[in-house]
PDB file of N, CA and C in Angstrom:
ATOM      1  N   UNK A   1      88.164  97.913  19.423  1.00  0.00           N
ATOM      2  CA  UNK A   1      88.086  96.577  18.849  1.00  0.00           C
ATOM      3  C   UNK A   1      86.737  95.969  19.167  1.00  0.00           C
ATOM      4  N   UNK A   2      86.123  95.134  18.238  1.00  0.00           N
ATOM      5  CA  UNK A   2      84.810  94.916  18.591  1.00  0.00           C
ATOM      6  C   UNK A   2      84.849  93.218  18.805  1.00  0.00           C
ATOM      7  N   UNK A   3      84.130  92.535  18.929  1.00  0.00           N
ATOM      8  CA  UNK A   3      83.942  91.195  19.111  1.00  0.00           C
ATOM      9  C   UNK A   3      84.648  90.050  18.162  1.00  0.00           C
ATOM     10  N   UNK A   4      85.333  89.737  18.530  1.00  0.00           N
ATOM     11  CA  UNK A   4      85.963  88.437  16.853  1.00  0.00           C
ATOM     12  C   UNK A   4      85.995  87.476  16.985  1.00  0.00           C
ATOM     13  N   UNK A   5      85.716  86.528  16.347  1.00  0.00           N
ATOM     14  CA  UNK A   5      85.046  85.250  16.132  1.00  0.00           C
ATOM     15  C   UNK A   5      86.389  84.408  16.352  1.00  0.00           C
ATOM     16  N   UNK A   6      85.668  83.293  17.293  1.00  0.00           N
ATOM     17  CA  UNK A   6      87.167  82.332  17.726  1.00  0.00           C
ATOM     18  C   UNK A   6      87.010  81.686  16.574  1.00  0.00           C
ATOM     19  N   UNK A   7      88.049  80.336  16.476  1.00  0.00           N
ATOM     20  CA  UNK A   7      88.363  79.232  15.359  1.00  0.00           C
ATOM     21  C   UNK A   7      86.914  78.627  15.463  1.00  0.00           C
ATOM     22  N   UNK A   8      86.144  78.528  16.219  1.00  0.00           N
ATOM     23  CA  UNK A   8      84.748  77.859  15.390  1.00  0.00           C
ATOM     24  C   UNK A   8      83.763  79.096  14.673  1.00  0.00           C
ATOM     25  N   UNK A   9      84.500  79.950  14.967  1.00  0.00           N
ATOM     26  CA  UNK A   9      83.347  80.934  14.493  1.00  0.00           C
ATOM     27  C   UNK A   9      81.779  81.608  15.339  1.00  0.00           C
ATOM     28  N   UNK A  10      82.352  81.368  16.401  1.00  0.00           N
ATOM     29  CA  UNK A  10      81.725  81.992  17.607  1.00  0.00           C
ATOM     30  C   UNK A  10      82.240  82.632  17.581  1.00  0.00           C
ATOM     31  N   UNK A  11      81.077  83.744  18.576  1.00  0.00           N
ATOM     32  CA  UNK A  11      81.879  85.617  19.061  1.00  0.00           C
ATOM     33  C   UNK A  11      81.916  85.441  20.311  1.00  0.00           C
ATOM     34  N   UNK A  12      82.921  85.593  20.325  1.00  0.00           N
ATOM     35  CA  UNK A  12      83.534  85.737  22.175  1.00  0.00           C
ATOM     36  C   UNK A  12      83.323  87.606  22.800  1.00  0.00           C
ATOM     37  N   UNK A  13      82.898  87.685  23.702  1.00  0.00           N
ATOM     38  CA  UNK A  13      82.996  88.998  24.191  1.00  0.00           C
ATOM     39  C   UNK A  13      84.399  88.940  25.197  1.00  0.00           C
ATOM     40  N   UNK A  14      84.816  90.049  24.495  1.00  0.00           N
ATOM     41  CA  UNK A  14      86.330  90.211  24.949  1.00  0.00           C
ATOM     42  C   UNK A  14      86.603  90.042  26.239  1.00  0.00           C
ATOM     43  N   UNK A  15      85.638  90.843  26.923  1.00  0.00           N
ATOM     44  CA  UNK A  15      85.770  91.423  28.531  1.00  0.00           C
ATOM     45  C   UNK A  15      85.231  89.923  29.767  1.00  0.00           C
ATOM     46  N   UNK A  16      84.656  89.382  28.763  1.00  0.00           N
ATOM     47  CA  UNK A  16      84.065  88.012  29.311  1.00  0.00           C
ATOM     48  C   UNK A  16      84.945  87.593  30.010  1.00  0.00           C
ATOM     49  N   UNK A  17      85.232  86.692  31.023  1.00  0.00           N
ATOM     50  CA  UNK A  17      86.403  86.130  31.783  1.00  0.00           C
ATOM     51  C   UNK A  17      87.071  85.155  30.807  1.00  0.00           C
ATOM     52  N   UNK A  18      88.336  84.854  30.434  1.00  0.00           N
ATOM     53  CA  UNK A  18      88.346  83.818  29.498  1.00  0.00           C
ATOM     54  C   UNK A  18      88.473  82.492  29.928  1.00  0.00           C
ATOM     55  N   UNK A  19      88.642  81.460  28.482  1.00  0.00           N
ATOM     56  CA  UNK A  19      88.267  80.059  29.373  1.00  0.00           C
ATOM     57  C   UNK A  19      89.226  79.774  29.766  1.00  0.00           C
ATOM     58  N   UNK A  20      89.075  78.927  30.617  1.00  0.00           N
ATOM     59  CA  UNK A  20      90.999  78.015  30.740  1.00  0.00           C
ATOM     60  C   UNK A  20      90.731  76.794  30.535  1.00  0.00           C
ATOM     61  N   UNK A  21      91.870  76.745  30.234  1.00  0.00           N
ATOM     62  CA  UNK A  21      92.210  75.221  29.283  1.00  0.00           C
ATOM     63  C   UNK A  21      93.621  74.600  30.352  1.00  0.00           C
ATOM     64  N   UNK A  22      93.240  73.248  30.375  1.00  0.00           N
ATOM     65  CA  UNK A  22      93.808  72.651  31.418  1.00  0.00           C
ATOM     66  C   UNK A  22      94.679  71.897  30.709  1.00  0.00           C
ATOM     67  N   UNK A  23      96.111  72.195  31.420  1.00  0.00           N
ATOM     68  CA  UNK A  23      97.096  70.942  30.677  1.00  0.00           C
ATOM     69  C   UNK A  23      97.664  70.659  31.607  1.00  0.00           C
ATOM     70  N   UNK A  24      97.479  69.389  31.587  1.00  0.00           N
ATOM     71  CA  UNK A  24      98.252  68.465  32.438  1.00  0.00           C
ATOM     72  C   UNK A  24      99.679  68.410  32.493  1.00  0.00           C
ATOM     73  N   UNK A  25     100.356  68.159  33.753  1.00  0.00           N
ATOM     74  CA  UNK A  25     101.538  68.945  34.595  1.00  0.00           C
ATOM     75  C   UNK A  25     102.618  67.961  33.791  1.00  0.00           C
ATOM     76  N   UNK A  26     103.877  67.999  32.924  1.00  0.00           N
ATOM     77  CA  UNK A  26     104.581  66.951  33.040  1.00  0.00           C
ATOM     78  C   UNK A  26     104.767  65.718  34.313  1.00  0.00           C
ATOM     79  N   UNK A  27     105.114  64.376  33.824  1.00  0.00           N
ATOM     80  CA  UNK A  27     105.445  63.908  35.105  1.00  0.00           C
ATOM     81  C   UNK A  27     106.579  64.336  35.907  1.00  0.00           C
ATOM     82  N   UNK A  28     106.660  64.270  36.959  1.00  0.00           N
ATOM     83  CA  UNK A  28     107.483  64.818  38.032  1.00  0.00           C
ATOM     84  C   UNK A  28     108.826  63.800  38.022  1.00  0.00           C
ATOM     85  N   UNK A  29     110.145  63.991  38.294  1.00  0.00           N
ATOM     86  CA  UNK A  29     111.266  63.104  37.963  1.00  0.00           C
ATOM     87  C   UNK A  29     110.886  61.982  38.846  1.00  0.00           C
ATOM     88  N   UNK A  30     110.228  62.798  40.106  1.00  0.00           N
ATOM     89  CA  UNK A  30     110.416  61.356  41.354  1.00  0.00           C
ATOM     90  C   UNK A  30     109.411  60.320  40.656  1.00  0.00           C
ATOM     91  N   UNK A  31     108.863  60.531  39.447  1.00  0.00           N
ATOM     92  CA  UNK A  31     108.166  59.436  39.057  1.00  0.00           C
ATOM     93  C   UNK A  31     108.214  58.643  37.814  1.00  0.00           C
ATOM     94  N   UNK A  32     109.183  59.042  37.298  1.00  0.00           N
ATOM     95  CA  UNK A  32     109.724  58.647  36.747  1.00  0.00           C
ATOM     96  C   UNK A  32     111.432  58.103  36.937  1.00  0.00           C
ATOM     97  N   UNK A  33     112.023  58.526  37.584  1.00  0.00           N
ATOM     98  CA  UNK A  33     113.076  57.988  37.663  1.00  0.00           C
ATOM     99  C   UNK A  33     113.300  56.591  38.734  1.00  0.00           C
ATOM    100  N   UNK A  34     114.023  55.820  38.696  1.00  0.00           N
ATOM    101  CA  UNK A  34     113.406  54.752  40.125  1.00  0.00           C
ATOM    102  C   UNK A  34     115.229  54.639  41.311  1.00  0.00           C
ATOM    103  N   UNK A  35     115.239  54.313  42.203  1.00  0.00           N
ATOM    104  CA  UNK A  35     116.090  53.969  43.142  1.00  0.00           C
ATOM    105  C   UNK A  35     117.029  52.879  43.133  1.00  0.00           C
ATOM    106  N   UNK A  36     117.539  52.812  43.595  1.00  0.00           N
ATOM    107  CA  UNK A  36     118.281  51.234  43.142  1.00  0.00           C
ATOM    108  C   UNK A  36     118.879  50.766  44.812  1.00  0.00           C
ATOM    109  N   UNK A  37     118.080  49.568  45.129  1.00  0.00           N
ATOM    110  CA  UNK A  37     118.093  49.338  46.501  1.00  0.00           C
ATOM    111  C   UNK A  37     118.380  47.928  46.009  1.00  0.00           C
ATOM    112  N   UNK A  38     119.693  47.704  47.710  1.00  0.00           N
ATOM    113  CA  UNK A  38     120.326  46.236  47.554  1.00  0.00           C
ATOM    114  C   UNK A  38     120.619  46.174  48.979  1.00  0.00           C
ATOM    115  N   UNK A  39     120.779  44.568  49.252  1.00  0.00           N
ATOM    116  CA  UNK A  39     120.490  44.044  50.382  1.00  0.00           C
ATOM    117  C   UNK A  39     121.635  43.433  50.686  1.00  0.00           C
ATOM    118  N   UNK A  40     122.013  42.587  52.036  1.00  0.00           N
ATOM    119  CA  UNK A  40     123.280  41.704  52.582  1.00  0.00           C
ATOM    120  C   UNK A  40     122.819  41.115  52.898  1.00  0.00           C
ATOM    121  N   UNK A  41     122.187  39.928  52.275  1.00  0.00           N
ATOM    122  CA  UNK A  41     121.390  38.908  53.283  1.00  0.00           C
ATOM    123  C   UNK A  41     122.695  37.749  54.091  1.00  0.00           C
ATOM    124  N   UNK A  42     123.890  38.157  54.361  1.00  0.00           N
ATOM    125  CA  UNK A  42     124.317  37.068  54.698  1.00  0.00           C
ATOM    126  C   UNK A  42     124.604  37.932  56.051  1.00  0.00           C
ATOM    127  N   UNK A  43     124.186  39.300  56.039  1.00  0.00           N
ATOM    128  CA  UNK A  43     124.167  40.098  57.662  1.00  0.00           C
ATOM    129  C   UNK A  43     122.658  40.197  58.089  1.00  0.00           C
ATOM    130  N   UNK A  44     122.086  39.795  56.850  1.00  0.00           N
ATOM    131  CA  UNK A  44     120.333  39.758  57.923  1.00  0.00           C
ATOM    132  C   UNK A  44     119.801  38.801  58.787  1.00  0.00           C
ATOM    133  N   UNK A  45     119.211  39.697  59.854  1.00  0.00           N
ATOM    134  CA  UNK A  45     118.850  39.130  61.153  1.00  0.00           C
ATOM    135  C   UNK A  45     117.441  38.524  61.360  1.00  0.00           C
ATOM    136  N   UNK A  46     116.802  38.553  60.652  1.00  0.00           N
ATOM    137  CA  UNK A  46     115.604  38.084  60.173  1.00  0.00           C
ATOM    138  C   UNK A  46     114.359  39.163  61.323  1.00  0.00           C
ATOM    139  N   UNK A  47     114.568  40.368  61.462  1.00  0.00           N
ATOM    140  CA  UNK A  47     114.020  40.689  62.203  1.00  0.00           C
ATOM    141  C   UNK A  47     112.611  41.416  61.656  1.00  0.00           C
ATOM    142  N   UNK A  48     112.386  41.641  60.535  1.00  0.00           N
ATOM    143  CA  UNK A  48     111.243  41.659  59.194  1.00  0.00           C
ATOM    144  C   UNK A  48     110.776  43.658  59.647  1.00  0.00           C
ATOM    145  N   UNK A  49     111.689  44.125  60.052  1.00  0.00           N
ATOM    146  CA  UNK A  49     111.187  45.200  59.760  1.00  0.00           C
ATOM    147  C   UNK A  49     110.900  46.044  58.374  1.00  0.00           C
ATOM    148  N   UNK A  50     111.862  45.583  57.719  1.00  0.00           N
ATOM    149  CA  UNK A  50     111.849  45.939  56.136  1.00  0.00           C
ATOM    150  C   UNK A  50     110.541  45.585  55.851  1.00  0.00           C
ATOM    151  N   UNK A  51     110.199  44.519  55.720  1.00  0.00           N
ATOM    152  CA  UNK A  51     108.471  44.173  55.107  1.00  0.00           C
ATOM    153  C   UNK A  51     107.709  44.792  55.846  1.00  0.00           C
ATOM    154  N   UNK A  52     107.595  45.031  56.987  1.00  0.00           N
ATOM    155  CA  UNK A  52     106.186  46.149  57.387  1.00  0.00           C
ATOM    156  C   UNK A  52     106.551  47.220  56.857  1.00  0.00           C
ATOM    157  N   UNK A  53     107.460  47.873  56.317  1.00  0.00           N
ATOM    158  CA  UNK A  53     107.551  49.540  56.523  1.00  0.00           C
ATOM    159  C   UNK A  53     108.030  49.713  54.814  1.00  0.00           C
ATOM    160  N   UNK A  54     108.277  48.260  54.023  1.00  0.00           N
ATOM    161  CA  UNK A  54     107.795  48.159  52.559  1.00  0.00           C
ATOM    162  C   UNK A  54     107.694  47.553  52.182  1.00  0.00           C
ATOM    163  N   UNK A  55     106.321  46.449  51.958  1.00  0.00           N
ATOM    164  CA  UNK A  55     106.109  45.498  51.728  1.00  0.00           C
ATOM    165  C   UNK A  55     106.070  45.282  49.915  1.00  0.00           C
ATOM    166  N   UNK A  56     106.112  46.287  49.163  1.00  0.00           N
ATOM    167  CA  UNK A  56     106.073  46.313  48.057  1.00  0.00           C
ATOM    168  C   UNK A  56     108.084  45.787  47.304  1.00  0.00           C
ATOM    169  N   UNK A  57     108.731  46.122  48.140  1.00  0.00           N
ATOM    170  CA  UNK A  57     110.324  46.369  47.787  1.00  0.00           C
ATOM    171  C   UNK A  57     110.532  45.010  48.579  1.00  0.00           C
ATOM    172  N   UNK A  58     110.093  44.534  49.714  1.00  0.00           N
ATOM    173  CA  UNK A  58     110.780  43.586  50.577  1.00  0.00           C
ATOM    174  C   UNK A  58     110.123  42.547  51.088  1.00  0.00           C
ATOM    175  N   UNK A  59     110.492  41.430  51.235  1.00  0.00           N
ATOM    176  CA  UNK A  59     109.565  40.212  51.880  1.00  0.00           C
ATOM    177  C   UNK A  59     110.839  39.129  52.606  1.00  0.00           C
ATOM    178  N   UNK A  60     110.329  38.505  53.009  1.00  0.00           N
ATOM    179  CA  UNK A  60     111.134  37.198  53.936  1.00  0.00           C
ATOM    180  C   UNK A  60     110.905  35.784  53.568  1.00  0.00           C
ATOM    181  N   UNK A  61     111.956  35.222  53.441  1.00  0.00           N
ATOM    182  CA  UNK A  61     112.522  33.819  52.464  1.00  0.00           C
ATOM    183  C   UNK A  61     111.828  33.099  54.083  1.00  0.00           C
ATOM    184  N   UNK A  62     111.705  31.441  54.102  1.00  0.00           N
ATOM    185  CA  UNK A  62     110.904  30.975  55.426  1.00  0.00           C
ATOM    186  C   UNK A  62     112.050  30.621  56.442  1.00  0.00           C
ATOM    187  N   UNK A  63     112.783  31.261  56.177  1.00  0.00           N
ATOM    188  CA  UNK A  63     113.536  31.457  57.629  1.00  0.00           C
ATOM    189  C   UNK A  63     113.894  32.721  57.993  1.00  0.00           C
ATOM    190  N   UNK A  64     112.747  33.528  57.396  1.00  0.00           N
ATOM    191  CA  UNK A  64     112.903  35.227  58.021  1.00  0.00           C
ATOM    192  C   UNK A  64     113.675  35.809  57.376  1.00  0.00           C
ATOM    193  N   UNK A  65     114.307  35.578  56.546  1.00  0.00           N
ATOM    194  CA  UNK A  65     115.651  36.276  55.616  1.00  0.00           C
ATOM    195  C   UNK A  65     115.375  37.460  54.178  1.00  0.00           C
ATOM    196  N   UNK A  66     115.741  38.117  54.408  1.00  0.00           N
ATOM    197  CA  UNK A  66     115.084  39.398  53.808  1.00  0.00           C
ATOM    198  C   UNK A  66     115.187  39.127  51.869  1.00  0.00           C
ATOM    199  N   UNK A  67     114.500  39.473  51.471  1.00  0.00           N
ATOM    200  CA  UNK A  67     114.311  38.860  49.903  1.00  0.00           C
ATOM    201  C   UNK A  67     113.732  40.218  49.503  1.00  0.00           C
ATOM    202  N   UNK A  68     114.346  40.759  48.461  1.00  0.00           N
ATOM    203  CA  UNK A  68     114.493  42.019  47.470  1.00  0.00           C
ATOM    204  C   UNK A  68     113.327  41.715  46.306  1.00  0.00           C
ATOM    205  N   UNK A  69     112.061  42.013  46.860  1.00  0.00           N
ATOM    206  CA  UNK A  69     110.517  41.595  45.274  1.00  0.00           C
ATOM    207  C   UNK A  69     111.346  42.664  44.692  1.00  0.00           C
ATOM    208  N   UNK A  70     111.858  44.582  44.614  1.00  0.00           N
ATOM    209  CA  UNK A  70     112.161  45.006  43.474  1.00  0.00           C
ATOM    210  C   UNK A  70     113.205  46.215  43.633  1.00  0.00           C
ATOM    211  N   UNK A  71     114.390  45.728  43.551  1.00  0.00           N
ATOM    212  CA  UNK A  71     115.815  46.344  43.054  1.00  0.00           C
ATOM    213  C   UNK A  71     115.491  47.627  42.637  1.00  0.00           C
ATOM    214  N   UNK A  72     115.147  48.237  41.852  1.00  0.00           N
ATOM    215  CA  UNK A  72     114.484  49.266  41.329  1.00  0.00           C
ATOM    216  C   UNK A  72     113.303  50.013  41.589  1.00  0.00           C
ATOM    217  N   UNK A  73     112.746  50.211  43.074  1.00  0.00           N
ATOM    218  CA  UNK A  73     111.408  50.685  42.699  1.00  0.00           C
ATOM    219  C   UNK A  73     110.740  52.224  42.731  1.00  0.00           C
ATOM    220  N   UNK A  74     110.196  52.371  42.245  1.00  0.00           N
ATOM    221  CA  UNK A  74     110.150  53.873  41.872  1.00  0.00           C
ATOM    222  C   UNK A  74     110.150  54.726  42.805  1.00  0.00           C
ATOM    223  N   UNK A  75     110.257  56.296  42.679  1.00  0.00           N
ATOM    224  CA  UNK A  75     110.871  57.379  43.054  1.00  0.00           C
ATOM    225  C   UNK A  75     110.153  57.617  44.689  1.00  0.00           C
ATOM    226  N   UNK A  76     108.619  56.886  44.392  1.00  0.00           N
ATOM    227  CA  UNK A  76     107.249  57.546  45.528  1.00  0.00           C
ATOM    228  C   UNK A  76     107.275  56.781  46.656  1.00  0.00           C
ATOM    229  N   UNK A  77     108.124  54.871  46.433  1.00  0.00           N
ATOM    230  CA  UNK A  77     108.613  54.181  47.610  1.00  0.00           C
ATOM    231  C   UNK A  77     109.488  54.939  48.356  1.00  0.00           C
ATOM    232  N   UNK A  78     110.155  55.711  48.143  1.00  0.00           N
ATOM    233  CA  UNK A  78     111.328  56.360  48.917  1.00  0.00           C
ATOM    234  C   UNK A  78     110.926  56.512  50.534  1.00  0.00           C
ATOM    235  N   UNK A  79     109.783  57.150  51.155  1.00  0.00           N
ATOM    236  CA  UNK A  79     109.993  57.250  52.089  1.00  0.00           C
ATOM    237  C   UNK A  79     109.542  55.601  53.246  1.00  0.00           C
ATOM    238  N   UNK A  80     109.172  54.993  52.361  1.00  0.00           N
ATOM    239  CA  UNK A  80     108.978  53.914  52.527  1.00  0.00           C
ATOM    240  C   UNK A  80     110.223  52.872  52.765  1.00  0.00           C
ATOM    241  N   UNK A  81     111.139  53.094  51.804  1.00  0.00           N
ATOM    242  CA  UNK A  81     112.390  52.556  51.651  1.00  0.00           C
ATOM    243  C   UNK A  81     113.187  52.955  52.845  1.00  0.00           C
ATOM    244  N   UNK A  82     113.350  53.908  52.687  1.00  0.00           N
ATOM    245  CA  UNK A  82     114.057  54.626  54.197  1.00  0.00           C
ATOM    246  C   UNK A  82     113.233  54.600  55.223  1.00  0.00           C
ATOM    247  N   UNK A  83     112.167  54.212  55.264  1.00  0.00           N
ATOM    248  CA  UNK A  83     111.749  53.628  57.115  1.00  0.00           C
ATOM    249  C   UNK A  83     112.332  52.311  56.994  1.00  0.00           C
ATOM    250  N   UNK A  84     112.198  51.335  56.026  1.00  0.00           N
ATOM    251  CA  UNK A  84     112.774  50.193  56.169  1.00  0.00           C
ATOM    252  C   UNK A  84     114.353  49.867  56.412  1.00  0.00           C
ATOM    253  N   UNK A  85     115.516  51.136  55.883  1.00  0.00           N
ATOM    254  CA  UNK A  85     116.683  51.168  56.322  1.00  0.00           C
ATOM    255  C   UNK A  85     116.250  51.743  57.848  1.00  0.00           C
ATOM    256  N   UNK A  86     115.662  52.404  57.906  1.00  0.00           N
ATOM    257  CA  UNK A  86     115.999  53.055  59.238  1.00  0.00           C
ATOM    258  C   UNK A  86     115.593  52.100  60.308  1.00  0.00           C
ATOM    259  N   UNK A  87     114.114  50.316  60.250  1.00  0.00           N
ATOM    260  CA  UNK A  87     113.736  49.643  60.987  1.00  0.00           C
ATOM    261  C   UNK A  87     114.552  48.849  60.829  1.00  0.00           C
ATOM    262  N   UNK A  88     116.000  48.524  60.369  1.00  0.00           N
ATOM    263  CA  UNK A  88     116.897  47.470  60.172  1.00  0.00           C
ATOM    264  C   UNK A  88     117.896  47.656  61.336  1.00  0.00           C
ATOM    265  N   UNK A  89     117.842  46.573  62.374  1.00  0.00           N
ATOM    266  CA  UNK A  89     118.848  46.860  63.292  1.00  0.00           C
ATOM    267  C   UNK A  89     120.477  45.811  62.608  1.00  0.00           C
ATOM    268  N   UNK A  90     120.321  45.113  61.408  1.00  0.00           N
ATOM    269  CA  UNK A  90     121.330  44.821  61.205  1.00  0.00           C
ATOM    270  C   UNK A  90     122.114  45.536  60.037  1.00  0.00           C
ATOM    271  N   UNK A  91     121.477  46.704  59.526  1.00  0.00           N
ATOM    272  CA  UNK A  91     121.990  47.831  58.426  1.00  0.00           C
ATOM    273  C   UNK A  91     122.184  46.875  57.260  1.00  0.00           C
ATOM    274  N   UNK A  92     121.248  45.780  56.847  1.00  0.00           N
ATOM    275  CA  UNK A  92     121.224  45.600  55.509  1.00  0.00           C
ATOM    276  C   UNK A  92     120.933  46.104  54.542  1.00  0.00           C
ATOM    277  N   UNK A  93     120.121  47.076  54.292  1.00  0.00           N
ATOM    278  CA  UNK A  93     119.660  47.936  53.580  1.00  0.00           C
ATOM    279  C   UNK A  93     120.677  48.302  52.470  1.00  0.00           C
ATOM    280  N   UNK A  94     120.688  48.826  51.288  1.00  0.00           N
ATOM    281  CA  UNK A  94     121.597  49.941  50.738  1.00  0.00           C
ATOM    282  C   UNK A  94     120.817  50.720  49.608  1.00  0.00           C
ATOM    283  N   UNK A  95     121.062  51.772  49.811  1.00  0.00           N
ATOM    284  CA  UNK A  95     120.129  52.762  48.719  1.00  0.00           C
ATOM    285  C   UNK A  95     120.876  53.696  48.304  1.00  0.00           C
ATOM    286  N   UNK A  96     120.931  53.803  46.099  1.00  0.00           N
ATOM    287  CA  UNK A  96     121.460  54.430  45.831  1.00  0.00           C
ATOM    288  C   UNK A  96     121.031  55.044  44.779  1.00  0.00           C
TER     289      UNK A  96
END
């Protein structure tokens, strides 16, 4: 077989290394799918570990009381989410 012309009509030499062509990876589920996290604020202790360990999912009302910024947040908070159940000494947390 001798040399044959790609779709522009260039000659590729066969033995040449060929090119690669890059396609981008589907997204991954954990990033697309999101969590669904809920709180007991009438058992929270106002002890604000939730907001250091996810400040994106959790914040404190001005008497320290734990306030939910997002019910839903995506797949990549997770380990974030679960330090914040795990810094809760009053187990408000719930993740499902």
């Amino acid at each position: 077989m001798g040399d044959q012309p790609d779709g522009a009509g260039r000659v590729r030499d066969p033995a040449a290394t060929p090119e690669l062509t890059v396609v981008p990876a589907p997204p991954a589920a954990r990033d697309v799918e999101n969590m669904k996290v809920s709180i007991d604020k009438d058992k929270c202790i106002a002890s604000g570990g939730c907001v250091f360990a996810a400040p994106e999912v959790f914040d404190q009302d001005d008497d320290g009381i734990v306030v939910l910024l997002d019910g839903n947040p995506p797949e990549n908070q997770r380990p974030r989410v679960t330090e914040a159940i795990d810094a809760c000494p009053a187990a408000v947390i719930g993740l499902g």
